[in-house]
Protein backbone atom coordinates (compact mmCIF):
# COMPACT_ATOMS: atom_id res chain seq x y z
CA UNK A 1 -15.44 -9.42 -61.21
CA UNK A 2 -12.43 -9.81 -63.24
CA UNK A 3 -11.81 -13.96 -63.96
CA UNK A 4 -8.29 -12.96 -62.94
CA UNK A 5 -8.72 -11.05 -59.59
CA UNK A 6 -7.57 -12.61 -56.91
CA UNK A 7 -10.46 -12.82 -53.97
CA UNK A 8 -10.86 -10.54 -51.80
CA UNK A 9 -9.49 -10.34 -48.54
CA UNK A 10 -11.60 -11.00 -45.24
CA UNK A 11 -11.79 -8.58 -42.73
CA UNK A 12 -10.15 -9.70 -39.71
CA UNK A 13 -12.27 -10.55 -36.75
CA UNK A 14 -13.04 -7.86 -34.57
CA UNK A 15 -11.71 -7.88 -30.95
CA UNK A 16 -14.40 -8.15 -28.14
CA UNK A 17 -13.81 -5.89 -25.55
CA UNK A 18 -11.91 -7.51 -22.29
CA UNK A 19 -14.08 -8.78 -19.58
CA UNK A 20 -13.40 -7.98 -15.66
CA UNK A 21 -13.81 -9.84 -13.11
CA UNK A 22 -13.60 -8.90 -9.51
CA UNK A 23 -12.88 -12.03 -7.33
CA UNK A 24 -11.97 -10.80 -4.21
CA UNK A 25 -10.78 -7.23 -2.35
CA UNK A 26 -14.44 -6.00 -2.73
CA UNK A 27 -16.37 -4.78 -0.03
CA UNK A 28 -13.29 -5.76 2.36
CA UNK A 29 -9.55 -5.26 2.71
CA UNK A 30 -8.59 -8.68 2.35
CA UNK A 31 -8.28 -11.26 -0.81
CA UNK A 32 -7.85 -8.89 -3.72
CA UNK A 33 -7.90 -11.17 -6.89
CA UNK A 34 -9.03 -9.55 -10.16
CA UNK A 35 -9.30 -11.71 -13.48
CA UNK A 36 -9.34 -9.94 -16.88
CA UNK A 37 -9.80 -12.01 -20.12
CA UNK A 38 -9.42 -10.72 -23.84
CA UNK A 39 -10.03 -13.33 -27.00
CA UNK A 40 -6.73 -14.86 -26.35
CA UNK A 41 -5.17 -14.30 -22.77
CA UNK A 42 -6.59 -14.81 -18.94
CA UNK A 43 -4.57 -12.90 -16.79
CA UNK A 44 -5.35 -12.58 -12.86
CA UNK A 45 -4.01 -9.14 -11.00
CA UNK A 46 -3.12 -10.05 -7.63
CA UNK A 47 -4.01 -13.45 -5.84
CA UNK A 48 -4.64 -12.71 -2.32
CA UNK A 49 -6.05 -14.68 1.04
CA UNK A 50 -9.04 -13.29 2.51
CA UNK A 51 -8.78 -12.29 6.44
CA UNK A 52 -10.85 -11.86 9.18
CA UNK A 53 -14.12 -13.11 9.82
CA UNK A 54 -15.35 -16.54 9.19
CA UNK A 55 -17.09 -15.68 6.62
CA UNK A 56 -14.27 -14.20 4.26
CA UNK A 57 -12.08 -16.75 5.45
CA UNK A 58 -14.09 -19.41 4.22
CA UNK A 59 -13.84 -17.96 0.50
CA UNK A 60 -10.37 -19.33 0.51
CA UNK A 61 -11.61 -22.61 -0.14
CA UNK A 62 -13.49 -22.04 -3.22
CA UNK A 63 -12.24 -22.41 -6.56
CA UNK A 64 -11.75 -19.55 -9.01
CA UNK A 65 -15.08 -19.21 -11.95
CA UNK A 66 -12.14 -20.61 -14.26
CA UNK A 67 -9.89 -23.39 -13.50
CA UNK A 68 -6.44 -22.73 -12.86
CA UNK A 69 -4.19 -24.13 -15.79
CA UNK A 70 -6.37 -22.11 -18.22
CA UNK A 71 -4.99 -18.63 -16.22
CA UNK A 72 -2.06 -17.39 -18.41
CA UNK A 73 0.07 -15.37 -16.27
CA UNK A 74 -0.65 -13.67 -13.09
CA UNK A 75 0.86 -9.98 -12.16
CA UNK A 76 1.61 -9.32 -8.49
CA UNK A 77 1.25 -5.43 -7.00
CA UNK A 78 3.27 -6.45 -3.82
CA UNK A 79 3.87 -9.38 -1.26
CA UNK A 80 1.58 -8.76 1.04
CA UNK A 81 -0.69 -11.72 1.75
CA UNK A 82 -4.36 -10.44 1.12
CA UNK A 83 -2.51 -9.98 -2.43
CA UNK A 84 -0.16 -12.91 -2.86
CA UNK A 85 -1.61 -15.52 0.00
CA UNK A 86 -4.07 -17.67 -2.26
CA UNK A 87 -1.18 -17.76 -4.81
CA UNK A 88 0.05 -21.52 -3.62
CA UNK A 89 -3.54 -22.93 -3.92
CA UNK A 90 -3.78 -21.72 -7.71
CA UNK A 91 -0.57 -23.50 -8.25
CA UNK A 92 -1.75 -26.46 -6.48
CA UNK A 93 -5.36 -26.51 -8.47
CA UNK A 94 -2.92 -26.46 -11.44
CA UNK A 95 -1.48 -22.82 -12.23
CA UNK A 96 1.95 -23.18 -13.82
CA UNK A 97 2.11 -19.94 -15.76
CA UNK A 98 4.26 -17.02 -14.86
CA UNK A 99 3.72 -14.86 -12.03
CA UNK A 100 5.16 -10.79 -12.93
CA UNK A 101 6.23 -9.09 -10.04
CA UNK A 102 9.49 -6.76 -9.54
CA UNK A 103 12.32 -8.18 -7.65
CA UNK A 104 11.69 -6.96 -4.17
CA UNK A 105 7.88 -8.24 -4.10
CA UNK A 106 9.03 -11.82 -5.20
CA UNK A 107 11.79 -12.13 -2.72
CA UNK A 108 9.24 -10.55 -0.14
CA UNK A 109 6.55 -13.17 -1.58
CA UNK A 110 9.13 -15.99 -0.77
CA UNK A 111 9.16 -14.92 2.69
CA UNK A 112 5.29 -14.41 3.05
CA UNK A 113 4.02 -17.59 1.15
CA UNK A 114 6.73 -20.23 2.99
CA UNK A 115 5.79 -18.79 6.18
CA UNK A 116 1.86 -18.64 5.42
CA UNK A 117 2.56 -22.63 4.12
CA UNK A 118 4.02 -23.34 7.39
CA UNK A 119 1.36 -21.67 9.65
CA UNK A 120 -1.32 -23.92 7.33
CA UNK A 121 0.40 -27.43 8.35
CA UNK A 122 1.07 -25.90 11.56
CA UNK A 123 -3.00 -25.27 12.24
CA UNK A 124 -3.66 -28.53 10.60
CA UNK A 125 -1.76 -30.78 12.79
CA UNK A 126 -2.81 -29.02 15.91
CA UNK A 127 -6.74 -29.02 14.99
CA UNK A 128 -5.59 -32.74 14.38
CA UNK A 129 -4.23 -33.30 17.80
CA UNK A 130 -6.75 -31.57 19.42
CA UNK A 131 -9.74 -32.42 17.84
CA UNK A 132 -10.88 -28.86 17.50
CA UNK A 133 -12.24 -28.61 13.78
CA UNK A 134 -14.98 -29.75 12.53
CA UNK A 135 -13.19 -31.37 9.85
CA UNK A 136 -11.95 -34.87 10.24
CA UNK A 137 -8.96 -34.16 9.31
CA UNK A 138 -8.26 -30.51 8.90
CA UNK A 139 -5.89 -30.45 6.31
CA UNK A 140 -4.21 -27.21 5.04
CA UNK A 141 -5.27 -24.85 2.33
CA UNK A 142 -1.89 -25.31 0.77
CA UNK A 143 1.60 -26.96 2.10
CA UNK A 144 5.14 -26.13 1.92
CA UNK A 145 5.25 -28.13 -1.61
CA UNK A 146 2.84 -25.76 -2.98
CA UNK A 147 4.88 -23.04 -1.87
CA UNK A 148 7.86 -23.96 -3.36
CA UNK A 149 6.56 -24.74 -6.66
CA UNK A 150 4.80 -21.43 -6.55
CA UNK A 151 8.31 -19.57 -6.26
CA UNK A 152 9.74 -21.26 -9.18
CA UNK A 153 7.18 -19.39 -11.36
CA UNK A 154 8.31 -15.95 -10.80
CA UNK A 155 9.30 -13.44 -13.35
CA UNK A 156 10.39 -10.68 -12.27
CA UNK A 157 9.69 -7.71 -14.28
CA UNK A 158 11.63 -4.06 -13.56
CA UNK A 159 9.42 -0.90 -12.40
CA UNK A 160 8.97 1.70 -15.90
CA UNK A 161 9.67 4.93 -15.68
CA UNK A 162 8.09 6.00 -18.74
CA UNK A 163 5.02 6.14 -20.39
CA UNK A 164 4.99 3.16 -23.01
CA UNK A 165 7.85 0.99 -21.29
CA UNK A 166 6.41 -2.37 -21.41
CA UNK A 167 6.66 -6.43 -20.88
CA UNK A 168 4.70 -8.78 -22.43
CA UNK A 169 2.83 -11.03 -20.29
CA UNK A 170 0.46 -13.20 -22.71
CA UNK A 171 -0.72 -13.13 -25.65
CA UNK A 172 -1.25 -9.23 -27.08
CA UNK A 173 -1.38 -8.47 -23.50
CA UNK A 174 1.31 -5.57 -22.13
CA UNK A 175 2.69 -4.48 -18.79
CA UNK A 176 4.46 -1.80 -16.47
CA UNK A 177 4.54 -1.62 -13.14
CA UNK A 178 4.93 1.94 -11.27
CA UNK A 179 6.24 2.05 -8.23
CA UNK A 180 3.38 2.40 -5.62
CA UNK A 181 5.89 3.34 -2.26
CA UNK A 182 3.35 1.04 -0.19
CA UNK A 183 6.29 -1.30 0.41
CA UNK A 184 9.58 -3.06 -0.50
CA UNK A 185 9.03 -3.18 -3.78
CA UNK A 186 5.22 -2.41 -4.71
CA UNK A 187 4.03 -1.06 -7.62
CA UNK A 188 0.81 0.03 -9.37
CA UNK A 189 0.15 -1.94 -12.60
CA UNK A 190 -1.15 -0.62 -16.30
CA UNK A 191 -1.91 -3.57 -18.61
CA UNK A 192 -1.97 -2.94 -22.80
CA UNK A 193 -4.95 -5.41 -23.63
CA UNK A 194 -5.50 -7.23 -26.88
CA UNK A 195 -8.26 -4.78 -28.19
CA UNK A 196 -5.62 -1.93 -27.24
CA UNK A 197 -7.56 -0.57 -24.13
CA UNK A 198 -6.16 -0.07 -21.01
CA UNK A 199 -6.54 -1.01 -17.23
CA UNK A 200 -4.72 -0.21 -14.32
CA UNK A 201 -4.75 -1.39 -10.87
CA UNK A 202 -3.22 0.70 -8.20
CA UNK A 203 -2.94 -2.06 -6.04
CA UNK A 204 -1.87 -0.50 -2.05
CA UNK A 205 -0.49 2.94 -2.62
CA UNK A 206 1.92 4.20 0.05
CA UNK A 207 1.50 7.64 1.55
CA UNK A 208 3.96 10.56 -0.27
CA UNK A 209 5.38 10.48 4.12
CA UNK A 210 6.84 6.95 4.28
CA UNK A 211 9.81 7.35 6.10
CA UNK A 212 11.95 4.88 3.96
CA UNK A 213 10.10 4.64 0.19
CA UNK A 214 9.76 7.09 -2.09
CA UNK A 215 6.58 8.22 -3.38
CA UNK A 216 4.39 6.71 -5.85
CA UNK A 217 4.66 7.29 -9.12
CA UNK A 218 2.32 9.43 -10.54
CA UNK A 219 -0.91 7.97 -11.98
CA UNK A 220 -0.67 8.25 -16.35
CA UNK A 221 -4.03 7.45 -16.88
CA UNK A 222 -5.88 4.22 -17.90
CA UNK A 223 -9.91 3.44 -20.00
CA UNK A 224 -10.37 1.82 -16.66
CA UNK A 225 -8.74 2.19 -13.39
CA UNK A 226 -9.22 -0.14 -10.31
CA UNK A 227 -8.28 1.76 -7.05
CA UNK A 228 -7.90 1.18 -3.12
CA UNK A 229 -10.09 2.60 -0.61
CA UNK A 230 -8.46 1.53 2.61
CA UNK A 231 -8.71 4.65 3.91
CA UNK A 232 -10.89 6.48 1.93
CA UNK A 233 -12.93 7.88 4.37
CA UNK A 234 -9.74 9.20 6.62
CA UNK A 235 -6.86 11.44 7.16
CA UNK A 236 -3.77 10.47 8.59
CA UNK A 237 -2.54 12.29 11.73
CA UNK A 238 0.55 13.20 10.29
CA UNK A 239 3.34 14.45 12.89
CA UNK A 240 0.68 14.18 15.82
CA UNK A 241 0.11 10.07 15.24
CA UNK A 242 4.36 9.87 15.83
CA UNK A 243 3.71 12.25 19.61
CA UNK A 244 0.65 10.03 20.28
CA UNK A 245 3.39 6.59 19.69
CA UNK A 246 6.30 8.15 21.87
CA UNK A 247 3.45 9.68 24.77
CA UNK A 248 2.14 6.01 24.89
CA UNK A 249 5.58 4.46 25.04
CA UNK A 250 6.74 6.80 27.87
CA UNK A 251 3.34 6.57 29.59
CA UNK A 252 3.90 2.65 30.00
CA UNK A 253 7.49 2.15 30.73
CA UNK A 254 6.95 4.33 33.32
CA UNK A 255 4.64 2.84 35.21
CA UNK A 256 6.92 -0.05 34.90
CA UNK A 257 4.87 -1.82 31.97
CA UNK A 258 5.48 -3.44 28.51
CA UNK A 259 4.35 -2.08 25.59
CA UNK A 260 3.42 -4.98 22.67
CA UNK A 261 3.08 -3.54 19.20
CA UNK A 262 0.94 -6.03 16.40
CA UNK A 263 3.02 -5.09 13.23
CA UNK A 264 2.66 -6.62 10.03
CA UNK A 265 5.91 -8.50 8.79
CA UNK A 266 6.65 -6.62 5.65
CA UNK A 267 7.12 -3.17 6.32
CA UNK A 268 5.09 -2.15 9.22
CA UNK A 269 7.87 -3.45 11.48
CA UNK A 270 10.52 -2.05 9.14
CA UNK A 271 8.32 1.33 10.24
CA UNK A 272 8.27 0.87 13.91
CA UNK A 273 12.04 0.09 13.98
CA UNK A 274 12.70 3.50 12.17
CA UNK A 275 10.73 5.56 14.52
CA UNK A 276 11.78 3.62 17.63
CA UNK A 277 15.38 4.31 16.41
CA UNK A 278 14.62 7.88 16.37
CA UNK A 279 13.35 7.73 19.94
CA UNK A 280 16.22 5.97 20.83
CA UNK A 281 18.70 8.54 19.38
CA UNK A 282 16.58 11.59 20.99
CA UNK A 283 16.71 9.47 24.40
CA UNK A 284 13.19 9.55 24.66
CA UNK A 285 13.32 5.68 24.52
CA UNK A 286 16.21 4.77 27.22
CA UNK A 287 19.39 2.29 26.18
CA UNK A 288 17.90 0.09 29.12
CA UNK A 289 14.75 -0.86 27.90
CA UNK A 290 15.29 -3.70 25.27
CA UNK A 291 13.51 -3.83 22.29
CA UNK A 292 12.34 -7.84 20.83
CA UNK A 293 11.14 -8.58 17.39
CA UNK A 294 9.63 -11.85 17.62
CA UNK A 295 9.01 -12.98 14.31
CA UNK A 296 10.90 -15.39 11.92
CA UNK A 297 8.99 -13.58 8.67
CA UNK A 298 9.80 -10.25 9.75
CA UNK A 299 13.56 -10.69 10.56
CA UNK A 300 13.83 -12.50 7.17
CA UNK A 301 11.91 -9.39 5.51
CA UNK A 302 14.23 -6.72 7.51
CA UNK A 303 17.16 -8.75 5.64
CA UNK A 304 15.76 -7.87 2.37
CA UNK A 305 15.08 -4.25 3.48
CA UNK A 306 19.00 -3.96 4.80
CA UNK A 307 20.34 -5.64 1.61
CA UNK A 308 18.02 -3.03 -0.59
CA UNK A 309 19.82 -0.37 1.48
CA UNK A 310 23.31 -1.77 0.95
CA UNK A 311 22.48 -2.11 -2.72
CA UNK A 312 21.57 1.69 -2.87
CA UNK A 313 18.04 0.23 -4.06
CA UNK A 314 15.86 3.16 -5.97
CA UNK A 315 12.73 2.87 -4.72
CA UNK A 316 14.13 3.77 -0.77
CA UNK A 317 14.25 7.36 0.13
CA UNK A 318 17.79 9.39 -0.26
CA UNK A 319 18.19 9.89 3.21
CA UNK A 320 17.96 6.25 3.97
CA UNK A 321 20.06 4.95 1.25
CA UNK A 322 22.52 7.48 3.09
CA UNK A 323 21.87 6.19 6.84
CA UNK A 324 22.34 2.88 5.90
CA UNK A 325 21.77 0.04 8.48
CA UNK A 326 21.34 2.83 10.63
CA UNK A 327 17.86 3.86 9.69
CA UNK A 328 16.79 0.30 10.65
CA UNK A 329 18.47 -0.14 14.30
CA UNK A 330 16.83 1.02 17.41
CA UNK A 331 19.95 -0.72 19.83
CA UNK A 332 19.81 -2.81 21.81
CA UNK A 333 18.18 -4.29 19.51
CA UNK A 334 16.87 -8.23 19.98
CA UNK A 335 15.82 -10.40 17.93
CA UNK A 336 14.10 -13.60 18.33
CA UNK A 337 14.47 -16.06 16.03
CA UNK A 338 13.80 -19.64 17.76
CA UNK A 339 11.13 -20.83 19.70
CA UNK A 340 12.98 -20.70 22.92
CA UNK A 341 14.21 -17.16 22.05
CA UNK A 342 10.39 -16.10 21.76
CA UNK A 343 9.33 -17.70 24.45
CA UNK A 344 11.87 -16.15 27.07
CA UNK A 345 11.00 -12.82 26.25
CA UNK A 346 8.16 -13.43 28.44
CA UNK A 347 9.92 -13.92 31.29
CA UNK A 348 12.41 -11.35 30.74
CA UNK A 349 12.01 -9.07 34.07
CA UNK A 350 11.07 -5.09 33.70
CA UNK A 351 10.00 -2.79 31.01
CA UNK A 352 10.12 -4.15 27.36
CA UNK A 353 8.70 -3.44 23.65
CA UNK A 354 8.02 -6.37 21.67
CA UNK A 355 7.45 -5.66 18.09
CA UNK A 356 5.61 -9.24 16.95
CA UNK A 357 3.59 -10.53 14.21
CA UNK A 358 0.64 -10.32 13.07
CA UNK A 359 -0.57 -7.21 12.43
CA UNK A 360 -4.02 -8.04 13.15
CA UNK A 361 -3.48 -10.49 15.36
CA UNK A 362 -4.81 -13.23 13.45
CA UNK A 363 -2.08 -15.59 14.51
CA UNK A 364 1.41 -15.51 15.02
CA UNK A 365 3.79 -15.33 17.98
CA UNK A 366 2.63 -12.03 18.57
CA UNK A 367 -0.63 -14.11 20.70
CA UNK A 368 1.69 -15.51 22.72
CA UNK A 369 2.55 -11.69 24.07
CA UNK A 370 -0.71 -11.08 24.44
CA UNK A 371 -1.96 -13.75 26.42
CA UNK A 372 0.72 -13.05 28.46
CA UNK A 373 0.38 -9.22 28.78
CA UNK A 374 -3.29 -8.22 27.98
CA UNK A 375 -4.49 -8.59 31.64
CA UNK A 376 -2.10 -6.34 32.95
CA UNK A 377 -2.75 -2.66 33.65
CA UNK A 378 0.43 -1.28 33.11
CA UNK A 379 1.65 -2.65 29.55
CA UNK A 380 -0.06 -1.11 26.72
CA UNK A 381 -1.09 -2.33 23.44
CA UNK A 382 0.12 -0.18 20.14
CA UNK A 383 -2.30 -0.95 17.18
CA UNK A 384 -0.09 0.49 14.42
CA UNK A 385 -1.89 0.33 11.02
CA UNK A 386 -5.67 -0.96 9.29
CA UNK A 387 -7.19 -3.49 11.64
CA UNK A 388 -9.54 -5.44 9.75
CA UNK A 389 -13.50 -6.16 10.51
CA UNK A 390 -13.17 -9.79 12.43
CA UNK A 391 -9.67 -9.50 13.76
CA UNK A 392 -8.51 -9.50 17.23
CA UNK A 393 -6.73 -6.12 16.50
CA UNK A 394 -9.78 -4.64 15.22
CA UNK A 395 -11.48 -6.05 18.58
CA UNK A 396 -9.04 -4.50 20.40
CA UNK A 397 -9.30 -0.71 18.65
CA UNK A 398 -12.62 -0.87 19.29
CA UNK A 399 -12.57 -1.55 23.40
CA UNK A 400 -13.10 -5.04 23.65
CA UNK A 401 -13.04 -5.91 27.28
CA UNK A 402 -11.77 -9.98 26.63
CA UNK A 403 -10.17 -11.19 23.85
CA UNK A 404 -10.56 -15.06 22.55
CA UNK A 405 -6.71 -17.20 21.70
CA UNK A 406 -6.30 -20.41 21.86
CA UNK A 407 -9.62 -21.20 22.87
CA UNK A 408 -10.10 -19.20 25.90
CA UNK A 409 -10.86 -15.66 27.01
CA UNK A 410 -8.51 -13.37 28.17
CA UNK A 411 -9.19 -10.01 30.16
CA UNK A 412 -8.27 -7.17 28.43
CA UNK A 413 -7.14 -4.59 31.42
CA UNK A 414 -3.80 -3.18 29.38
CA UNK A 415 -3.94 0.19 27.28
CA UNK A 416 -4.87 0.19 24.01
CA UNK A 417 -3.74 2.63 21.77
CA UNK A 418 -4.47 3.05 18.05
CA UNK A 419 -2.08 4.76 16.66
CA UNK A 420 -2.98 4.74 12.39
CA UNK A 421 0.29 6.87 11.92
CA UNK A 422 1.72 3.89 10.40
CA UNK A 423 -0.36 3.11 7.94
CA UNK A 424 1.59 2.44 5.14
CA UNK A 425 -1.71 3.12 3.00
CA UNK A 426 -2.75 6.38 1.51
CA UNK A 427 -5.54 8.75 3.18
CA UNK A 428 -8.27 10.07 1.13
CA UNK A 429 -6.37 13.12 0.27
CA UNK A 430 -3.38 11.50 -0.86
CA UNK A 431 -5.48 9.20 -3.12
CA UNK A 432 -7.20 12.16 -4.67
CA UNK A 433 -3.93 13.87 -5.14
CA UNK A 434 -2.52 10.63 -6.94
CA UNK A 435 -5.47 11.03 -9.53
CA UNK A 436 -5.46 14.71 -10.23
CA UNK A 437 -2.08 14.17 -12.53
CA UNK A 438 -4.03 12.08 -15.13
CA UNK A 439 -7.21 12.16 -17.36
CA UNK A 440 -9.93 10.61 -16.10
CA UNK A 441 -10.78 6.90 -17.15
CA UNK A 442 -14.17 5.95 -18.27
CA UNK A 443 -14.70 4.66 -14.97
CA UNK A 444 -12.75 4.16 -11.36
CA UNK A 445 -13.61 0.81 -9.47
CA UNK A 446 -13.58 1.42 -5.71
CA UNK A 447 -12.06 -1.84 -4.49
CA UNK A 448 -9.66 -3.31 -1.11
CA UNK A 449 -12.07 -0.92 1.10
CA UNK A 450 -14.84 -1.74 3.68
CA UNK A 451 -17.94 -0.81 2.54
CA UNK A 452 -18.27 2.75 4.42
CA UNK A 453 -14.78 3.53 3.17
CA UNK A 454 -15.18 3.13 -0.23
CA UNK A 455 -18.78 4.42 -0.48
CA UNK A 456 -17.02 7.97 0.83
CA UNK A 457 -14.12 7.73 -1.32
CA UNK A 458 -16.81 7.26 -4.51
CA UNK A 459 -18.41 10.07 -3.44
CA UNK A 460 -15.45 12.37 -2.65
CA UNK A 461 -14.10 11.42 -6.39
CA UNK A 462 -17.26 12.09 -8.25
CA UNK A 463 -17.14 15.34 -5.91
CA UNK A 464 -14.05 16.96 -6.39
CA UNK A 465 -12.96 15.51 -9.57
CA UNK A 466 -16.42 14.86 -11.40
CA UNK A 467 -15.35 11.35 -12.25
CA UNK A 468 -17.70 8.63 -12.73
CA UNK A 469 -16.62 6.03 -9.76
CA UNK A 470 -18.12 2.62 -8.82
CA UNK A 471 -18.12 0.49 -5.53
CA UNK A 472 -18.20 -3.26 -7.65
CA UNK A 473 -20.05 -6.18 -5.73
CA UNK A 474 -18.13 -9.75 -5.73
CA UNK A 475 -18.46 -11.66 -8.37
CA UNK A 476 -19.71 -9.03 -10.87
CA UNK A 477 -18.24 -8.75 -14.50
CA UNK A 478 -17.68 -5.56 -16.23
CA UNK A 479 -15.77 -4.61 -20.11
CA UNK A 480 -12.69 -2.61 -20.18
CA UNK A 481 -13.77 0.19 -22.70
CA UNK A 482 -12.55 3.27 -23.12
């Protein structure tokens, strides 16, 4: 060597390939939470609350595998909560990064978290009072504090419309979001990692029929992709689910009953409202049967869906963004916003729908109804979308004969009706569709499915399509290759 020449130059280190983690939304629908760390950034894909049995539930109180103020950012599909609930109890075990979400889901995720805060200290205080948990105290899995400080960490991040529009989220790590049409708001996610692989997560894609959102964007390929199997072992009923709803409305009221429909807060009700309008308008729903919504959370959400449709808002269909208010106002339309207000319902004489949260009946005012209704052979019950293993919906679909609230049993002599029209959630053959516009990734994860559901969905993937797709177990780790 040359005395003069200078030394020569190290190669730089080479990348290792990012490490995934799935947390949560395996083998159920519930608590979707998937961690992905490169050499220099931890970022967590959704943050959700596990629902339904015991079991799941309990998960909430772990802690994550890392602690929480070494997570760099955190990116949001939607504001549902078994995809944004546990988000307040990462900020309170020390989280203070940004959370990436688009506009809608974080104003959405306002209303979801407060209320889910609420309903914590609310459950707390009774078990309290009542001496009913085995916990001396019960205290909440996260407060109203939590909740706030969790909404002052949003960033809100636009949807891309093309291929290699991006935000950076941490260190060498990129982002777009895709609009996913599942609701207000939603999007599928495609992360740049350090290394210069590629993931996405579809988080819930909407069906191509949503009566309000457009479709979601078509998938542009990913090394790895992480998709949901809610109902990948299913069809929709298309046009015959929206007969089945009207048949069972016009069955009840005419035998002088009530009809008490379990909708989800964000979006399902949104749903219901637009169809019920449409029944209204045709006069298959008369002007003098009054319909309630009886829930705080979904009145503030059907605020955000009116002001999206004053705002002429993108993502919502043409024809609604032309309708306007109309699309969303089955008149006379009620709505109960107090205590009092929710509690007179039930003793408002004759013929009624009541449109209540929670969609599963997991809690809510919409137990209240029940309890009131459920041993009564006229009224009917309308289960509208996914009912989850351990729910009282789910109990309900499948012909339980008492139902257990507020520690006793009540008879269940009402109709039940499942009517999965409303799914806001993509059928097998719309999920297969979705794919077919891309290459395939190295591998498709199968998660936010029960077990059957995405064992079937596997199966139909490496069928039709010949790609190589894997149902993950909890807790296992996996590298993002390509």
């Amino acid at each position: 060597m040359d005395a003069g020449a200078p030394p020569p130059v190290a190669p730089p280190p080479r990348l290792r390939p990012a490490l995934l983690t799935f947390l949560g939304g395996v083998g159920t629908v519930t608590g979707s939470k998937f961690l992905v760390e490169s050499d220099h950034a931890r970022v967590l894909v959704d943050c959700g609350l596990f629902q339904g049995i015991s079991e799941l539930r309990r998960r909430n109180w772990r802690r994550l595998p890392c602690d929480a103020d070494t997570v760099h950012a955190v990116v949001l599909t939607h504001a549902h909560l078994d995809h944004c609930g546990y988000l307040p109890r990462l900020v309170r075990h020390g989280f203070r990064g940004p959370i990436f979400a688009t506009a809608n889901t974080a104003r959405l995720a306002g209303i979801v978290l407060r209320d889910s805060a609420r309903l914590q200290e609310e459950q707390a205080a009774h078990a309290n009072e009542h001496g009913w948990s085995k916990h001396r105290p019960a205290s909440p899995l996260y407060t109203s504090e939590d909740a706030e400080r969790t909404m002052s960490l949003f960033a809100s991040v636009p949807f891309h419309e093309e291929i290699g529009e991006e935000t950076e989220i941490a260190p060498s790590t990129q982002l777009s979001l895709h609009r996913a049409g599942h609701i207000l708001g939603s999007s599928w996610a495609r992360l740049t990692l350090e290394d210069g692989h590629t993931l996405a997560v579809s988080g819930d894609l909407g069906r191509p029929g949503h009566p309000l959102l457009r479709p979601p964007q078509p998938f542009s390929g990913a090394d790895v992709l992480l998709l949901e199997s809610t109902y990948g072992n299913r069809r929709h009923q298309g046009e015959r689910g929206r007969e089945i709803f009207a048949d069972v409305l016009a069955r009840t009221l005419q035998r002088g009953g009530s009809v008490v429909i379990p909708a989800f807060a964000i979006d399902r009700t949104e749903m219901v409202l637009h169809e019920l309008a449409a029944l209204r308008a045709s006069g298959r729903l008369p002007a003098s049967v009054p319909v309630f919504v009886d829930s705080p959370m979904a009145l503030a959400a059907l605020d955000v869906y009116t002001e999206a449709i004053r705002t002429q808002a993108p993502e919502l269909r043409p024809e609604v963004r032309t309708a306007g208010s109309a699309a969303l106002a089955p008149e006379p339309f009620l709505a109960a916003r107090s205590v009092q207000e929710s509690i007179a319902i039930n003793h408002t004489p004759g013929p009624a729908v009541i449109v209540s949260a929670s969609g599963m009946a997991t809690g809510g005012r919409v137990l209240h109804h029940l309890r009131k209704r459920l041993p009564d052979p006229r009224n009917a019950v309308v289960i509208v979308g996914f009912a989850a293993q351990g729910t009282r919906s789910r109990d309900l679909v499948d012909g339980a004969r008492a139902l257990k609230m507020f520690g006793e049993y009540v008879p269940v002599r009402a109709e039940v009706a499942d009517v999965p029209h409303f799914s806001a959630h993509a059928d097998r053959r719309q999920l297969l569709d979705w794919l077919r516009t891309a290459s395939p990734p190295q591998v498709t994860y199968l998660v936010h499915g029960e077990p059957d559901a995405a064992a079937a969905l596997r199966d139909r993937i490496d069928h039709v399509l010949g790609w190589t797709a894997v149902v993950p177990r909890s807790g296992e780790h996996v590298l993002v290759r390509g």
